[in-house]
PDB file of N, CA and C in Angstrom:
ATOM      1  N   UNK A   1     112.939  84.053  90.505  1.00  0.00           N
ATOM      2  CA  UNK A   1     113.132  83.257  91.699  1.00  0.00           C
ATOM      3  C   UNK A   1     111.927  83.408  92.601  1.00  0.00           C
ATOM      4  N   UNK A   2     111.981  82.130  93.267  1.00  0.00           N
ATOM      5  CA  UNK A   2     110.401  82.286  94.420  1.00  0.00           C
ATOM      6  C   UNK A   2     111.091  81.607  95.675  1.00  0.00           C
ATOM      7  N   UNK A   3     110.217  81.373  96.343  1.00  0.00           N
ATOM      8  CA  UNK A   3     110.187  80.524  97.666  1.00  0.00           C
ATOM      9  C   UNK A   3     108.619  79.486  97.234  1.00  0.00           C
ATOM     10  N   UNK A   4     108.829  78.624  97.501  1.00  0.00           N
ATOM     11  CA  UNK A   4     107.935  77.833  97.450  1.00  0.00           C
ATOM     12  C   UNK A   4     108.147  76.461  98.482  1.00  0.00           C
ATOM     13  N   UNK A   5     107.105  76.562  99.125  1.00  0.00           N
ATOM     14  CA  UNK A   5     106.745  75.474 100.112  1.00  0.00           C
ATOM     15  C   UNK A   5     105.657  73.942  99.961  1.00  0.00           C
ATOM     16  N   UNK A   6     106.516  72.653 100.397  1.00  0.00           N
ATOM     17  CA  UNK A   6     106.080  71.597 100.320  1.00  0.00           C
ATOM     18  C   UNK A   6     105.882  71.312 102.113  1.00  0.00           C
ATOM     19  N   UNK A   7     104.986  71.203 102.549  1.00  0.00           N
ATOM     20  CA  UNK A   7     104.104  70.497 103.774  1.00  0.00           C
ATOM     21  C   UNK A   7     105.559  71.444 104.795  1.00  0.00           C
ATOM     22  N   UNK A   8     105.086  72.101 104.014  1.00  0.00           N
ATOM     23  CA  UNK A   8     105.297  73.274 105.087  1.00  0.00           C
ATOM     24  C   UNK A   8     106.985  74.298 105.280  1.00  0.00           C
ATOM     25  N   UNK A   9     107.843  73.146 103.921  1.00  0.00           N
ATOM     26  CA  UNK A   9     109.018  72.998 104.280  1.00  0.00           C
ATOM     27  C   UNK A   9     109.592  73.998 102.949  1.00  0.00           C
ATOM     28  N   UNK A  10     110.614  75.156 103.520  1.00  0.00           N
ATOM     29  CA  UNK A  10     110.587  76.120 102.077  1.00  0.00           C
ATOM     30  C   UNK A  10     111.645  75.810 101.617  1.00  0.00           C
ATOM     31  N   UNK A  11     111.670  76.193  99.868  1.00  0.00           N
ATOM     32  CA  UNK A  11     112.532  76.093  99.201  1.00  0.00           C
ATOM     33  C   UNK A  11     113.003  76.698  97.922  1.00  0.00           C
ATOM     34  N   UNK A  12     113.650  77.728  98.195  1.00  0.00           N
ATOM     35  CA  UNK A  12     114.388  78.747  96.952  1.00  0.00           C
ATOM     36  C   UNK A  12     114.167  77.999  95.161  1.00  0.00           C
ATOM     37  N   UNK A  13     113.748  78.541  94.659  1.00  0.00           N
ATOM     38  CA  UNK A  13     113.326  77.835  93.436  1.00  0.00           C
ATOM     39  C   UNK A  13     113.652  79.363  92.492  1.00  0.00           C
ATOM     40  N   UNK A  14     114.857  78.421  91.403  1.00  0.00           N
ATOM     41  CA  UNK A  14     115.379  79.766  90.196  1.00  0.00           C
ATOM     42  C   UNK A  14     114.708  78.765  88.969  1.00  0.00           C
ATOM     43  N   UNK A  15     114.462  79.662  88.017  1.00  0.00           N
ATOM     44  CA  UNK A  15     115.088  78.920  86.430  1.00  0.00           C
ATOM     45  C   UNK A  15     115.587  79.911  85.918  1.00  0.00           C
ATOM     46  N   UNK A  16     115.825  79.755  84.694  1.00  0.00           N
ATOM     47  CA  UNK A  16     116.637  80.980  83.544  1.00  0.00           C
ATOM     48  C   UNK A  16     115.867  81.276  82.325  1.00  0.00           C
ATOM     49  N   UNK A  17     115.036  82.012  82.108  1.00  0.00           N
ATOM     50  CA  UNK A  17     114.603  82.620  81.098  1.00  0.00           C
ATOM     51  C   UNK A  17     115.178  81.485  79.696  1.00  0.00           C
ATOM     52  N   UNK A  18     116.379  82.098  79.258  1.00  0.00           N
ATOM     53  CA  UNK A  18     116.862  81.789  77.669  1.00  0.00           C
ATOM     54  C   UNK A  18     117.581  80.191  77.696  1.00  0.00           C
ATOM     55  N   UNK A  19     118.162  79.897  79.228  1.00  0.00           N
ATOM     56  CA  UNK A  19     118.693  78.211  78.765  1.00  0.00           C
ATOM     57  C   UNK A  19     118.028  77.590  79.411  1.00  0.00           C
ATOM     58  N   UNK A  20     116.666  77.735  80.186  1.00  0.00           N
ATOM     59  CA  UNK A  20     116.184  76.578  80.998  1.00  0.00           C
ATOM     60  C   UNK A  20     116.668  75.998  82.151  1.00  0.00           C
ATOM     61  N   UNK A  21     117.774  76.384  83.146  1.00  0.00           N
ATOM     62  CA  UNK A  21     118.250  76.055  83.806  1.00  0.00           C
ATOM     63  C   UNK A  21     117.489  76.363  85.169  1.00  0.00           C
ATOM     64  N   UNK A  22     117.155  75.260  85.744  1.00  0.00           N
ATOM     65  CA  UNK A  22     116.249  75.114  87.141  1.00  0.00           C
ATOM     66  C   UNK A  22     116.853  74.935  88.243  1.00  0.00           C
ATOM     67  N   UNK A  23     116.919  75.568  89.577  1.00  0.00           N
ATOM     68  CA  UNK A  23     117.713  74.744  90.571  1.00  0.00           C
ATOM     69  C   UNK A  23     116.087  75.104  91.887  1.00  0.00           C
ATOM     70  N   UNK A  24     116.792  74.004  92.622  1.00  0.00           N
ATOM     71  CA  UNK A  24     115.425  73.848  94.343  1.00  0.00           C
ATOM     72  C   UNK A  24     116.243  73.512  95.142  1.00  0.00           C
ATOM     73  N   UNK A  25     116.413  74.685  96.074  1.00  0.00           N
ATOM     74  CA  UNK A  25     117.309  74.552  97.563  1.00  0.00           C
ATOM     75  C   UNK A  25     116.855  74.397  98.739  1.00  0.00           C
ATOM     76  N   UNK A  26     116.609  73.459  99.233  1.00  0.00           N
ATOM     77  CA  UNK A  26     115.947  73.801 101.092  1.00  0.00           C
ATOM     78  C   UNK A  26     116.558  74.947 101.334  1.00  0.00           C
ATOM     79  N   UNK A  27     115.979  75.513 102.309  1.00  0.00           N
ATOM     80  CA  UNK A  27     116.396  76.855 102.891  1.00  0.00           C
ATOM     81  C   UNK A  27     115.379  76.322 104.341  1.00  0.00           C
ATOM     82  N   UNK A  28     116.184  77.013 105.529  1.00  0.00           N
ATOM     83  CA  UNK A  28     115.501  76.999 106.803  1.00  0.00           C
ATOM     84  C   UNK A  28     114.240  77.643 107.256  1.00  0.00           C
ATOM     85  N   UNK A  29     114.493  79.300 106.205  1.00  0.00           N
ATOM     86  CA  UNK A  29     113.619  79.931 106.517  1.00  0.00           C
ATOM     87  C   UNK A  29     113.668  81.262 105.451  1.00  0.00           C
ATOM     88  N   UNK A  30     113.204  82.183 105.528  1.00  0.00           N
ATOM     89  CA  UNK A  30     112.797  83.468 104.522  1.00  0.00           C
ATOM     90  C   UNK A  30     113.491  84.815 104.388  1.00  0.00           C
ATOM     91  N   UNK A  31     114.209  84.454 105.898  1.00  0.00           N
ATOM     92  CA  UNK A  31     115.076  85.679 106.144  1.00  0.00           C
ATOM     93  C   UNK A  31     116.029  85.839 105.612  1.00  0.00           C
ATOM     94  N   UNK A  32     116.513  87.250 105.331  1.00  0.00           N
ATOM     95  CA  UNK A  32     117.628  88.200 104.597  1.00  0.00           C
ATOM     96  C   UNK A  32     118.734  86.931 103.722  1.00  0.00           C
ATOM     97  N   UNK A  33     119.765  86.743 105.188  1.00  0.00           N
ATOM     98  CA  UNK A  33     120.445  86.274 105.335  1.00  0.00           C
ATOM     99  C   UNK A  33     120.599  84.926 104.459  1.00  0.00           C
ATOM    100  N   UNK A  34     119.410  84.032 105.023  1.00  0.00           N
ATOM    101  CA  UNK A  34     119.277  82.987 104.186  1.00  0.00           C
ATOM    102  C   UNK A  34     119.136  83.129 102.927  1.00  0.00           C
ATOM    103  N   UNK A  35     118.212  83.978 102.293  1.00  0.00           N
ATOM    104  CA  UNK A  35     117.466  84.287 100.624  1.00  0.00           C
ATOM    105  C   UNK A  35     119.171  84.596 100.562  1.00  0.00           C
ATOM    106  N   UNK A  36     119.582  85.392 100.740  1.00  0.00           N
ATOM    107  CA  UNK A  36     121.269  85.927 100.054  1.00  0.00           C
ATOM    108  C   UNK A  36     122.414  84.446  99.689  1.00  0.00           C
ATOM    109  N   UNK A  37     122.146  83.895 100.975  1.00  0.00           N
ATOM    110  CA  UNK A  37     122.648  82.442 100.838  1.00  0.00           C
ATOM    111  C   UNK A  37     122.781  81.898  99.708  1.00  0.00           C
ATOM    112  N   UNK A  38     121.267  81.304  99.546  1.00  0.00           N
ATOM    113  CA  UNK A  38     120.865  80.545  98.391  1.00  0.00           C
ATOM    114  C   UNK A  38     121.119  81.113  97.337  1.00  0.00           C
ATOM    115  N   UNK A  39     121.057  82.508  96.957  1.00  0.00           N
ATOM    116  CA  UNK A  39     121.167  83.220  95.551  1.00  0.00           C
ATOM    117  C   UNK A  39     122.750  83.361  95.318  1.00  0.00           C
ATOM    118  N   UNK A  40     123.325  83.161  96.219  1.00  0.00           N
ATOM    119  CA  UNK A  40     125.122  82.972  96.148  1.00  0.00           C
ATOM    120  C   UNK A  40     125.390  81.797  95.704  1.00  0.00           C
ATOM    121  N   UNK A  41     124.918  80.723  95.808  1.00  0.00           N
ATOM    122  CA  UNK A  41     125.322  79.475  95.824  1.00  0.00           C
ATOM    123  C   UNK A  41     124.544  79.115  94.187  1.00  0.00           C
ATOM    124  N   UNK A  42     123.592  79.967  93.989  1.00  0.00           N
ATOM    125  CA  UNK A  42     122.780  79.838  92.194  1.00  0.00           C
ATOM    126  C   UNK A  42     123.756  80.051  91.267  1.00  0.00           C
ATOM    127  N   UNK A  43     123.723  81.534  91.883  1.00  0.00           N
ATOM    128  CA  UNK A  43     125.110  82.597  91.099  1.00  0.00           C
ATOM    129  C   UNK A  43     126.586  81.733  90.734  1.00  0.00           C
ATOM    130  N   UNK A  44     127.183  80.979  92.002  1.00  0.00           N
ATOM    131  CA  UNK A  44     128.078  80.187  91.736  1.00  0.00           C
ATOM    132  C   UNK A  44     128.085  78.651  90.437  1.00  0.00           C
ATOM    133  N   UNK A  45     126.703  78.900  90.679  1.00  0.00           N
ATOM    134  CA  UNK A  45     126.431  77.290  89.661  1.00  0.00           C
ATOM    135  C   UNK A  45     126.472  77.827  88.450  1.00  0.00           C
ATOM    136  N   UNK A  46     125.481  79.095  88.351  1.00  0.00           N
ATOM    137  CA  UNK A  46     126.004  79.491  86.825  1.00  0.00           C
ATOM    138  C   UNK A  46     127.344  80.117  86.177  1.00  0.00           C
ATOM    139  N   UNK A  47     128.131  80.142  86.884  1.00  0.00           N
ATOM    140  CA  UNK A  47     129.291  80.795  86.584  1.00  0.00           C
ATOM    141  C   UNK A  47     130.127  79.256  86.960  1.00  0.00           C
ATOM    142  N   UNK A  48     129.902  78.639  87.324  1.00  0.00           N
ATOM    143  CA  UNK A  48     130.987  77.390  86.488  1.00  0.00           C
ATOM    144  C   UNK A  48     130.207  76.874  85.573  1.00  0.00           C
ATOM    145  N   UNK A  49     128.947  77.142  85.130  1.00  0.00           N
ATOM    146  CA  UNK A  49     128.593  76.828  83.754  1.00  0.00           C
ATOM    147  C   UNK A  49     128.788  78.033  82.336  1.00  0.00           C
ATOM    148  N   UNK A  50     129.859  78.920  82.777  1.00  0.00           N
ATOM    149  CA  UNK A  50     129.795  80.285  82.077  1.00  0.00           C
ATOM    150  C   UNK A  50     128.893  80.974  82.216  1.00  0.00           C
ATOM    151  N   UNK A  51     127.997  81.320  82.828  1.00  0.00           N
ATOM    152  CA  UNK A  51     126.931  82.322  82.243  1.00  0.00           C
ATOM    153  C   UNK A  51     126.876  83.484  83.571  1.00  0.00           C
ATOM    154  N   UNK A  52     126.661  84.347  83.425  1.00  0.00           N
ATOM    155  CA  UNK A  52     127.116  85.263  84.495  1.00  0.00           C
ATOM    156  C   UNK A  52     125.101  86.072  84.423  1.00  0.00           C
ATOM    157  N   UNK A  53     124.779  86.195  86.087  1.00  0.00           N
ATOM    158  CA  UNK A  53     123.622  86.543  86.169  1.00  0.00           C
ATOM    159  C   UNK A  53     123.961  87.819  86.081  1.00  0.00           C
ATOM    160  N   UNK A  54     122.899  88.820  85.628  1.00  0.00           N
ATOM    161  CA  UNK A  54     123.026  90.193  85.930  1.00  0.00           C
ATOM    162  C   UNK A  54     121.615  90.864  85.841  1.00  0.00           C
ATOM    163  N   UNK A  55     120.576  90.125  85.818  1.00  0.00           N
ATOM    164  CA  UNK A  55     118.799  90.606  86.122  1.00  0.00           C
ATOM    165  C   UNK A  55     118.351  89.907  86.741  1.00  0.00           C
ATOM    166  N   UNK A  56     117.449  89.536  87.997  1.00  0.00           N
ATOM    167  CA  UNK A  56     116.595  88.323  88.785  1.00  0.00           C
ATOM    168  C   UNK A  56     115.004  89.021  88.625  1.00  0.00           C
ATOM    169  N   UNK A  57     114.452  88.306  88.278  1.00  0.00           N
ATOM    170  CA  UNK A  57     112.668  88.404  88.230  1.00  0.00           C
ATOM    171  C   UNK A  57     111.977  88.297  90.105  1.00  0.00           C
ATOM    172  N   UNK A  58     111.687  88.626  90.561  1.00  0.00           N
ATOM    173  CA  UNK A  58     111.013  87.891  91.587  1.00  0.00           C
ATOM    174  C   UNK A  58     109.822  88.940  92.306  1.00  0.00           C
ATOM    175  N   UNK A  59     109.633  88.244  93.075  1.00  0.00           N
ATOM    176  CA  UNK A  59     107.981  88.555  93.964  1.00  0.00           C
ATOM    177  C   UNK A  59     108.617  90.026  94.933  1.00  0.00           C
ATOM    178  N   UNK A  60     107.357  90.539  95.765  1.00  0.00           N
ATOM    179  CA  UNK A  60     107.680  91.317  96.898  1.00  0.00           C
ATOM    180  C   UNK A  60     108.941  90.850  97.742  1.00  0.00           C
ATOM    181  N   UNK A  61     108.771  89.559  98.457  1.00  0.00           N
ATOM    182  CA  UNK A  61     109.520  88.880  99.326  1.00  0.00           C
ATOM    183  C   UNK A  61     111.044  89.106  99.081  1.00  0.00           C
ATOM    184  N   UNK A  62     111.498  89.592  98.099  1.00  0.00           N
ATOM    185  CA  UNK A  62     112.688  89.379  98.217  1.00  0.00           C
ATOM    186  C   UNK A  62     113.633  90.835  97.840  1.00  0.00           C
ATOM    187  N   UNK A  63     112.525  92.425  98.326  1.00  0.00           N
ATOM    188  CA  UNK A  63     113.163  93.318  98.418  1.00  0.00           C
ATOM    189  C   UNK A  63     114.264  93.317  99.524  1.00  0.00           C
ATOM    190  N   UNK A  64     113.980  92.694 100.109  1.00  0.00           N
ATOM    191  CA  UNK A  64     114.827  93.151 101.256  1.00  0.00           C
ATOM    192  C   UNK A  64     116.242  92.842 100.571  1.00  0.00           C
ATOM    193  N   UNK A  65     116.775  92.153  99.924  1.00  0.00           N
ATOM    194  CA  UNK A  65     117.994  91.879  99.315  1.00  0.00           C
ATOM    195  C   UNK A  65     118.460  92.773  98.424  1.00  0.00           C
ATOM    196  N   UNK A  66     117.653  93.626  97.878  1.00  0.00           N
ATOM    197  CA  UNK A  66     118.025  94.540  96.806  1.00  0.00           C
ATOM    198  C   UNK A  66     119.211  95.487  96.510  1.00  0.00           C
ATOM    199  N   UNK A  67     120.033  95.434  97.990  1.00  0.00           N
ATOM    200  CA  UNK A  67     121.258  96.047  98.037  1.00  0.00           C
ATOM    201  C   UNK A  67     122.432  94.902  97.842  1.00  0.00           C
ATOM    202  N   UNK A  68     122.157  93.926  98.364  1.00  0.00           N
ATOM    203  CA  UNK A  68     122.930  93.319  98.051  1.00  0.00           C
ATOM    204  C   UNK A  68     123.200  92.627  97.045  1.00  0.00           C
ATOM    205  N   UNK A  69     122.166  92.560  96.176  1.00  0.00           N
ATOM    206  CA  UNK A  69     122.437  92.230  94.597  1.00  0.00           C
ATOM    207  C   UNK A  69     123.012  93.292  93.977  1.00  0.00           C
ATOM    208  N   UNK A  70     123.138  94.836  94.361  1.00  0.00           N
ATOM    209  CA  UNK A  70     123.689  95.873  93.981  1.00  0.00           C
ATOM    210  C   UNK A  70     125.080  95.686  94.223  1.00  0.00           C
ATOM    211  N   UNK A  71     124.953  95.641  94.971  1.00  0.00           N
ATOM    212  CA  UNK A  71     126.783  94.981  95.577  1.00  0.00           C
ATOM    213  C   UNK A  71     127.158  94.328  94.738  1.00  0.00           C
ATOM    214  N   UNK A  72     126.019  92.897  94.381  1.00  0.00           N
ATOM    215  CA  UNK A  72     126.988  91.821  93.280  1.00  0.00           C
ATOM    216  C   UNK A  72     126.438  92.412  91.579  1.00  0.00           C
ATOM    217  N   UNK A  73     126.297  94.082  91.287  1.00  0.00           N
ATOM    218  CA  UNK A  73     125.988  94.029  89.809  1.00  0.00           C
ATOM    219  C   UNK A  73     125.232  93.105  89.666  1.00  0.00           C
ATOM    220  N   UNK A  74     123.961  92.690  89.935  1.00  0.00           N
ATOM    221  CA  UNK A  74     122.394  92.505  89.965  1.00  0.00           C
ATOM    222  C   UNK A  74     121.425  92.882  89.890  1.00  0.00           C
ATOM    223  N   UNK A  75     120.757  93.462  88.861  1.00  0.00           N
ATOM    224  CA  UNK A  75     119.654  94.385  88.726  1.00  0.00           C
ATOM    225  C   UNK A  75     118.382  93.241  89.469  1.00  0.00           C
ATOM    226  N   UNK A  76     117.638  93.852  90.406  1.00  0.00           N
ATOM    227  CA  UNK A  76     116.399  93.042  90.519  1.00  0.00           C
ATOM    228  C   UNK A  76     114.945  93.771  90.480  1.00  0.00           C
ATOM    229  N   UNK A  77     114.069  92.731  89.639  1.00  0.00           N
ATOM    230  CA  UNK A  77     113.254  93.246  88.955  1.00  0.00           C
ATOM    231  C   UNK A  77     112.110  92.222  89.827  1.00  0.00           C
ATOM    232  N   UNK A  78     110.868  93.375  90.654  1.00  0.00           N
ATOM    233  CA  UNK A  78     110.278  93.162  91.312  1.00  0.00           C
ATOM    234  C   UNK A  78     109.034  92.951  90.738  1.00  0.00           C
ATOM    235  N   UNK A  79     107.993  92.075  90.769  1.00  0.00           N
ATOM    236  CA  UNK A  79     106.742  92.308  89.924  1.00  0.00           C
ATOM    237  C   UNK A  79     105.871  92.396  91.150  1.00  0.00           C
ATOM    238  N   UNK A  80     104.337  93.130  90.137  1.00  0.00           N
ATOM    239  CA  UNK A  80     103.598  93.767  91.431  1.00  0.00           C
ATOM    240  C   UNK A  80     103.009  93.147  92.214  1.00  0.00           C
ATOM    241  N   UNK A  81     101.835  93.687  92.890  1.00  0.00           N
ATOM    242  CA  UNK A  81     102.108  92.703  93.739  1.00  0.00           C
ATOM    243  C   UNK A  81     100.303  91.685  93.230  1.00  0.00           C
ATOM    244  N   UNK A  82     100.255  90.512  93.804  1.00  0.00           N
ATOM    245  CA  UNK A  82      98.991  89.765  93.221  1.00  0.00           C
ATOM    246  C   UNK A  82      99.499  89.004  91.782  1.00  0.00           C
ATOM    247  N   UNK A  83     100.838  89.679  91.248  1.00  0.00           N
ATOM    248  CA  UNK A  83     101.109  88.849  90.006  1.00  0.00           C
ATOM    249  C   UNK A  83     101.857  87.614  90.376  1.00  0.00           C
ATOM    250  N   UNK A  84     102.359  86.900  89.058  1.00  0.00           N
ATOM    251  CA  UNK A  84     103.499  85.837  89.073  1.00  0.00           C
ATOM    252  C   UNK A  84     104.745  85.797  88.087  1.00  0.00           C
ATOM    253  N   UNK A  85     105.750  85.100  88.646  1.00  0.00           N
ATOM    254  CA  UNK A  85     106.783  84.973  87.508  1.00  0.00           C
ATOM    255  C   UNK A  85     106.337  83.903  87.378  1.00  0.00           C
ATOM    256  N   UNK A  86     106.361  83.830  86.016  1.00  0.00           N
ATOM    257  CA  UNK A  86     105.344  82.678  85.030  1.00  0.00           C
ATOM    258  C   UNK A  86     106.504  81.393  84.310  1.00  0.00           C
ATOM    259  N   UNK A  87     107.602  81.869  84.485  1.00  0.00           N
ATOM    260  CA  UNK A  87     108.389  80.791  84.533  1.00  0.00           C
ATOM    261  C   UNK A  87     108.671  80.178  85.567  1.00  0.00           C
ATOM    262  N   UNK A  88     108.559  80.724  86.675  1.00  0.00           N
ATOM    263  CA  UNK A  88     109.000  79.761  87.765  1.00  0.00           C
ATOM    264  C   UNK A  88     107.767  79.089  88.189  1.00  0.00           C
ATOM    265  N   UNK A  89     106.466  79.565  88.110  1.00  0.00           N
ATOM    266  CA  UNK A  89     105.854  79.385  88.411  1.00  0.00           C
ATOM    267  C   UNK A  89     105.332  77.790  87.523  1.00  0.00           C
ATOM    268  N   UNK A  90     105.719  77.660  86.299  1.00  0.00           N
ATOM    269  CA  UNK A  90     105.323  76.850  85.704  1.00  0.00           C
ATOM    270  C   UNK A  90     106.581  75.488  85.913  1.00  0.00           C
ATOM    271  N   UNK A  91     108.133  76.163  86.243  1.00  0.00           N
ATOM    272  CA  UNK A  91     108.683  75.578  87.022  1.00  0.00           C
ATOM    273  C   UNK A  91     108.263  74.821  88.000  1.00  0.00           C
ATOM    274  N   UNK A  92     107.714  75.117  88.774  1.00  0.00           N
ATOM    275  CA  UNK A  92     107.445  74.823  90.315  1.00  0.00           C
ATOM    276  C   UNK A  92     106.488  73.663  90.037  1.00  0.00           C
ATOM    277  N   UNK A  93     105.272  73.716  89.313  1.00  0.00           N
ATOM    278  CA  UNK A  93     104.689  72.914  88.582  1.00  0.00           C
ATOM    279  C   UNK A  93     105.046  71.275  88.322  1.00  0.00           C
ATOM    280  N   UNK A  94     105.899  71.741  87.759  1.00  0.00           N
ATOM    281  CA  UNK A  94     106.932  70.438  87.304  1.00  0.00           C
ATOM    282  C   UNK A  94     107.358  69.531  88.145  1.00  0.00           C
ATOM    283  N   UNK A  95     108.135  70.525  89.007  1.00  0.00           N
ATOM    284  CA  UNK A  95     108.582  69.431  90.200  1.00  0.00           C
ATOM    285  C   UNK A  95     107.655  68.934  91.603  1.00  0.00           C
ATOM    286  N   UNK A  96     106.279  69.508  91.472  1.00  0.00           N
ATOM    287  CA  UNK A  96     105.666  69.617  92.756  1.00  0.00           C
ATOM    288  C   UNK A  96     105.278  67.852  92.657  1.00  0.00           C
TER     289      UNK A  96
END
C-alpha cells in the first residue's frame, strides 16, 4: 500500500501480490486516523471477496498504524527507506 498524489490530491492505493486486486481511495489527508480508515474499508472488500489480509507491504509513512493492524492480526512489513513496493508502484503507473 502507498499514498499517492494527483495535483496535489491524495489517495490510498493497495494491490495484492497473488490475485491482482487494485483499489484507489481519496483520502483527505495522511493522518493516523484516516490511513486506518481506508485500510478498513480494503480489508472489508477483500473479505466479501473471501480472502482474508494478514501481511501489508508498505513505505515509512505508515508506521504509525502498526498497532493497529496488530489489533486486526496484520503483520506489517515496512521497506527501507529510499526503496519501493514495486507492485504498487507499477500499479500506480497504470492508473496515473
Amino acid at each position: 500500500m502507498d499514498v499517492m498524489a494527483i495535483n496535489k490530491i491524495p489517495f490510498m492505493i493497495t494491490t495484492s501480490r497473488n490475485i491482482h486486486f487494485g483499489t484507489a481511495e481519496l483520502i483527505c489527508n495522511k493522518m493516523k486516523k484516516t490511513l486506518m480508515t481506508s485500510i478498513q474499508q480494503v480489508i472489508r472488500e477483500y473479505h466479501a471477496r473471501g480472502f482474508e489480509v494478514c501481511n501489508t507491504l508498505s513505505d515509512g509513512g505508515f508506521k504509525c498504524i502498526r498497532n493497529n493492524l496488530v489489533d486486526l492480526v496484520i503483520t506489517l512489513n515496512v521497506i527501507c527507506r529510499n526503496e519501493h513496493v514495486s507492485e504498487v508502484e507499477r500499479y500506480i503507473r497504470t492508473i496515473k
